[in-house]
N, C-alpha and C. Protein backbone atom coordinates (compact mmCIF):
# COMPACT_ATOMS: atom_id res chain seq x y z
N UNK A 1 -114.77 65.39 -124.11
CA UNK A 1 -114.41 66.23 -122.99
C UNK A 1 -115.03 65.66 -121.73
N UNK A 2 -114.11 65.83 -121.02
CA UNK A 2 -114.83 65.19 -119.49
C UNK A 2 -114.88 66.37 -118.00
N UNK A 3 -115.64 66.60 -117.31
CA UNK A 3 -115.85 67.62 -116.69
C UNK A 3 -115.69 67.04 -115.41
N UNK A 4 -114.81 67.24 -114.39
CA UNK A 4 -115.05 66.70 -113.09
C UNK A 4 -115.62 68.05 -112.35
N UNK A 5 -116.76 67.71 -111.29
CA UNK A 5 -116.95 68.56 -110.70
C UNK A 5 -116.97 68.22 -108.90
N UNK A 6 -116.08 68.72 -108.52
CA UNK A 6 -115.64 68.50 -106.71
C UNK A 6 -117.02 67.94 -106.01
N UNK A 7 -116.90 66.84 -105.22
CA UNK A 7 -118.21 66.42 -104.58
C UNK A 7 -118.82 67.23 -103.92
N UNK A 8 -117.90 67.72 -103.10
CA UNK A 8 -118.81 69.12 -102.15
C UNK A 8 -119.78 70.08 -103.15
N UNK A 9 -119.53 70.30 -104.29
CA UNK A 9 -120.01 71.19 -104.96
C UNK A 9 -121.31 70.62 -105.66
N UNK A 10 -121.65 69.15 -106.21
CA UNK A 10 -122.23 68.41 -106.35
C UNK A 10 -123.36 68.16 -105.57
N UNK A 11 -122.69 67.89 -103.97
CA UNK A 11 -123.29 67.78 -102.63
C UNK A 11 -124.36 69.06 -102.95
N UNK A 12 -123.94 70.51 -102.97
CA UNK A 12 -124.69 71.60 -102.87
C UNK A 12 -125.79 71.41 -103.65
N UNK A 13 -125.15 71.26 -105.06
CA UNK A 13 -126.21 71.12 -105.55
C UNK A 13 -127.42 70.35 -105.81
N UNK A 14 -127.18 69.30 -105.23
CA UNK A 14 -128.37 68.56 -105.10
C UNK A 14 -128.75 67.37 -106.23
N UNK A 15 -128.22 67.54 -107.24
CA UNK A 15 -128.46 66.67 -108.35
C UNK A 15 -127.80 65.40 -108.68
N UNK A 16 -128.06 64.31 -109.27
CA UNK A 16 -127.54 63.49 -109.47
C UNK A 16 -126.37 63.57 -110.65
N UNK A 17 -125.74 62.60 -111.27
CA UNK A 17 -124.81 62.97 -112.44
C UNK A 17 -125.85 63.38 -113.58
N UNK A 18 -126.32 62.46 -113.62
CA UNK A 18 -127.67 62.04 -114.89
C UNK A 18 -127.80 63.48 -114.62
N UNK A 19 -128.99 63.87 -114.01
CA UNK A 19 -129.85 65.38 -113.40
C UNK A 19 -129.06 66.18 -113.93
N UNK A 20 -127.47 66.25 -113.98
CA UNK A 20 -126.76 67.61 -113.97
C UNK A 20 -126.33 67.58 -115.11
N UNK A 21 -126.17 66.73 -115.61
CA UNK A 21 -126.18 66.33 -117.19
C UNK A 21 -127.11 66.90 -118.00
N UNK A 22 -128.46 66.17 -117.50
CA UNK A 22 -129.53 66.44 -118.35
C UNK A 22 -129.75 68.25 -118.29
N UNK A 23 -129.22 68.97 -117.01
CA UNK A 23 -130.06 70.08 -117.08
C UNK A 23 -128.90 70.95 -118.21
N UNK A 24 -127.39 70.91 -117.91
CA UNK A 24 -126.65 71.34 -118.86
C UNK A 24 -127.13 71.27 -120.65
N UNK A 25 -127.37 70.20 -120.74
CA UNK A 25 -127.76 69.93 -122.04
C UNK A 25 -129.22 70.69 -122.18
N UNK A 26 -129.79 70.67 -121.67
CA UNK A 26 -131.13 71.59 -121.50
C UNK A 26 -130.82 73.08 -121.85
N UNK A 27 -129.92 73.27 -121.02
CA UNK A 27 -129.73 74.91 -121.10
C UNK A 27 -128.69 75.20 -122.40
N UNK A 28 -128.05 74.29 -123.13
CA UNK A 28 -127.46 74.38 -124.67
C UNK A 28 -128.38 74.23 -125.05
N UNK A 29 -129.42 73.24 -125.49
CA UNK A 29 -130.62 73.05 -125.92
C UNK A 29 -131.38 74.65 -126.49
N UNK A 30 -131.79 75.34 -125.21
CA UNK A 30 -132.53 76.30 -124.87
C UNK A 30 -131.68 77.46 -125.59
N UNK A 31 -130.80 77.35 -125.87
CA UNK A 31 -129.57 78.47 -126.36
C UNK A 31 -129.26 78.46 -128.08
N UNK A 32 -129.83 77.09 -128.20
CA UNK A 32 -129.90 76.72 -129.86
C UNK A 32 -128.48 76.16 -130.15
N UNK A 33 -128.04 75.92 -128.69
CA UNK A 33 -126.51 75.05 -129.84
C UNK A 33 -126.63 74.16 -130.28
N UNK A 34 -127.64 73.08 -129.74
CA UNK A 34 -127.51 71.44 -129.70
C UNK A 34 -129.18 71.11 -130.27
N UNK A 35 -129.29 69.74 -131.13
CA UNK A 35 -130.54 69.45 -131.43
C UNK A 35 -131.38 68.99 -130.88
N UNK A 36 -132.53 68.03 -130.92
CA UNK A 36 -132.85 67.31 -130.15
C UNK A 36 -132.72 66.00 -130.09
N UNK A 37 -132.06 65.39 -131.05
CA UNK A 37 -131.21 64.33 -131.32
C UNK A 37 -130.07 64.31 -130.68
N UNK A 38 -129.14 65.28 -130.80
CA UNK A 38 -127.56 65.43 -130.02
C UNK A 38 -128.39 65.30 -128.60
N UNK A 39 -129.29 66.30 -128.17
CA UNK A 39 -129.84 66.29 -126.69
C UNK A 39 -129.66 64.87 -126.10
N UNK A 40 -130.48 64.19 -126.96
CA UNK A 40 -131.31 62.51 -126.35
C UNK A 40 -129.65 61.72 -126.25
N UNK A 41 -128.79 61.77 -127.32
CA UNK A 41 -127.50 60.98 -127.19
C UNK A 41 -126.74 61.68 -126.10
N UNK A 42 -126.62 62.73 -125.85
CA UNK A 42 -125.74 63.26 -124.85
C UNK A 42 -125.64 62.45 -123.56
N UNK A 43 -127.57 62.89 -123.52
CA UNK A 43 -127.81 62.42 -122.04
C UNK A 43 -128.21 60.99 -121.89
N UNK A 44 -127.52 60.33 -123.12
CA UNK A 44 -128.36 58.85 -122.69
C UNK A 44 -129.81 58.55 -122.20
N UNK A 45 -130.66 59.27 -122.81
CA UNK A 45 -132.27 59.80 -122.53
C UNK A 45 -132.79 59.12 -124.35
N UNK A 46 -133.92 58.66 -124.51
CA UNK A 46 -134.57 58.41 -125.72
C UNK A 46 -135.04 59.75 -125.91
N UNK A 47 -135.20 59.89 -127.15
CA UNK A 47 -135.99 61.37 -127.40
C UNK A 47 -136.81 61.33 -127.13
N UNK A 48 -138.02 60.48 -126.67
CA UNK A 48 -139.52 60.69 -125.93
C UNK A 48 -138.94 60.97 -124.65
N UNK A 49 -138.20 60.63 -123.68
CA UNK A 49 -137.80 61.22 -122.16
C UNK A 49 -137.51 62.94 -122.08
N UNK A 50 -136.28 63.13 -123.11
CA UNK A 50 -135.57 64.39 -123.56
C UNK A 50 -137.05 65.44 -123.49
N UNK A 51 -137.95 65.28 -124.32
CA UNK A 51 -139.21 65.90 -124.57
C UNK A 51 -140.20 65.93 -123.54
N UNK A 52 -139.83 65.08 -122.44
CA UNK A 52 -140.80 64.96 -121.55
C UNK A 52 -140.29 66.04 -120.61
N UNK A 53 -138.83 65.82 -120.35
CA UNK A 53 -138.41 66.34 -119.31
C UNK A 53 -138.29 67.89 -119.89
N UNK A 54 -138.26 68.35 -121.23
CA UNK A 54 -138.04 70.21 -121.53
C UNK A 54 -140.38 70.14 -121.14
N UNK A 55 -141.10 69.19 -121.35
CA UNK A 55 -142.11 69.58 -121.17
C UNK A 55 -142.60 69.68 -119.49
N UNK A 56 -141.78 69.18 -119.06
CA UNK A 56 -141.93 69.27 -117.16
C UNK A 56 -141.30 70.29 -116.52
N UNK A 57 -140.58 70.88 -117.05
CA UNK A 57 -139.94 72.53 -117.16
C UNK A 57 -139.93 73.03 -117.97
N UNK A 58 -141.11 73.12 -118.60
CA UNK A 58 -141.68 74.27 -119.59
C UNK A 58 -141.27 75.05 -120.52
N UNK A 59 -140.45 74.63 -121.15
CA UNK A 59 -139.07 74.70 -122.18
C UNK A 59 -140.10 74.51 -123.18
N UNK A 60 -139.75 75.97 -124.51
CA UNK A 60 -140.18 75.96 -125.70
C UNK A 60 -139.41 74.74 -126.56
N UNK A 61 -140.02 74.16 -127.03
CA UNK A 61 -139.64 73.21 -128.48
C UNK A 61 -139.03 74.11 -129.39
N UNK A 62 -137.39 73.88 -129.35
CA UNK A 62 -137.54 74.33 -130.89
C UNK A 62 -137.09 72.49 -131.51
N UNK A 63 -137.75 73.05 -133.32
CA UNK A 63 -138.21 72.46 -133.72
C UNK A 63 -138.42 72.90 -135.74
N UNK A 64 -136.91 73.07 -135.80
CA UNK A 64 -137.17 73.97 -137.68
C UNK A 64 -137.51 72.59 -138.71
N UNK A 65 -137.81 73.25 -139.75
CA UNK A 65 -137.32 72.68 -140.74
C UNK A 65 -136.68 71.48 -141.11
N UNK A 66 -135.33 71.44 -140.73
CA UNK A 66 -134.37 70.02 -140.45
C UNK A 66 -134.64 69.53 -139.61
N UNK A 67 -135.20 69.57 -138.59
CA UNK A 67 -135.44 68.57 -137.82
C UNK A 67 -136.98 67.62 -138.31
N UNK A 68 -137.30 67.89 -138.57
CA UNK A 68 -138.61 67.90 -139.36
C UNK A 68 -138.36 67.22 -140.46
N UNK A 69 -137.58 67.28 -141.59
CA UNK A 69 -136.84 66.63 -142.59
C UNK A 69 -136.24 65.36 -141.72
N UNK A 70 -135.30 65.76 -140.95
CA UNK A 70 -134.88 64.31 -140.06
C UNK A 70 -135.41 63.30 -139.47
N UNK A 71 -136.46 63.66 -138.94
CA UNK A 71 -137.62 62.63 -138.43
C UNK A 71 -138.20 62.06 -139.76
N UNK A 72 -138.64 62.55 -140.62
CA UNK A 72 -139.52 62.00 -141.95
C UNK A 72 -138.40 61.05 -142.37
N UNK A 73 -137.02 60.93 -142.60
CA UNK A 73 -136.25 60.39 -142.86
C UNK A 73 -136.27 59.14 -141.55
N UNK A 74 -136.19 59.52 -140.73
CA UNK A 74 -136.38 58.64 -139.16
C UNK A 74 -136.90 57.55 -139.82
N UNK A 75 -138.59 58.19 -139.99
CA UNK A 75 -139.51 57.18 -139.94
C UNK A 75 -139.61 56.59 -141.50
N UNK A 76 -139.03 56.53 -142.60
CA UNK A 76 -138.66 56.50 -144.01
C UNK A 76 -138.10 54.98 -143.80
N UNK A 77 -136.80 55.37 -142.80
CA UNK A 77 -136.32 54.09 -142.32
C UNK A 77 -136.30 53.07 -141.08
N UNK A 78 -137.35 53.20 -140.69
CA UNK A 78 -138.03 52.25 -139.81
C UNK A 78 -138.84 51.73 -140.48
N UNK A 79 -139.62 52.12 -141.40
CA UNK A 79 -140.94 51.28 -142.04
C UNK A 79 -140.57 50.32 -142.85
N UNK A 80 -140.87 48.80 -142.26
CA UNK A 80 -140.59 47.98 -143.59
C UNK A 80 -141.55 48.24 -144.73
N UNK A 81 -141.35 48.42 -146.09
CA UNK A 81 -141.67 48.71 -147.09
C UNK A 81 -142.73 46.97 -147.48
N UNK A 82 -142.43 46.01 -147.06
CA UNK A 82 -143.02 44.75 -147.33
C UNK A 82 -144.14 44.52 -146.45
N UNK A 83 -144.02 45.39 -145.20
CA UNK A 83 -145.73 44.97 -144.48
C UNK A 83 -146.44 45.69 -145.00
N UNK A 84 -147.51 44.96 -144.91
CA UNK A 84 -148.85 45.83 -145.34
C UNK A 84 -149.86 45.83 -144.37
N UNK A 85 -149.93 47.62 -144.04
CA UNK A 85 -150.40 48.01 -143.25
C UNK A 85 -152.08 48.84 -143.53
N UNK A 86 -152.65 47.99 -144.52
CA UNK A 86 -153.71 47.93 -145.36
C UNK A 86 -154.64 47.22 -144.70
């Protein structure tokens, strides 16, 4: 889906594309539609930025279960199994 929004209206608001992006996704975020994975891909943000920026506007973490499972899996497959970190 693609959203055009009139420059004048843009103009008002003050934000950049990125900015108006990021804050939309923020406020799904904040609403529980979207994860924090979907968040970081939406906005073309790494998930350390995504987290910085709900922590610079004071936005609760959510943070269940599956996401929690997903990261352990994250990092499951990033680790080469052959270094030794001994």
């Amino acid at each position: 889906m693609k959203i055009d929004i009139p420059d004048h209206i843009a103009n008002a608001i003050g934000l950049t594309e990125q900015e108006l992006l990021a804050s939309l996704v923020e406020s799904l975020y904040n609403q529980g539609r979207l994860s924090i994975v979907f968040d970081g891909e939406s906005t073309e943000m790494c998930k350390e930025e995504f987290l910085k920026m709900l922590a610079e506007h004071n936005r609760r973490l959510h943070y269940d279960p599956d996401d929690f499972n997903d990261s352990i899996d994250q990092l499951r497959f990033s680790v080469d199994p052959a270094d030794n970190y001994y």
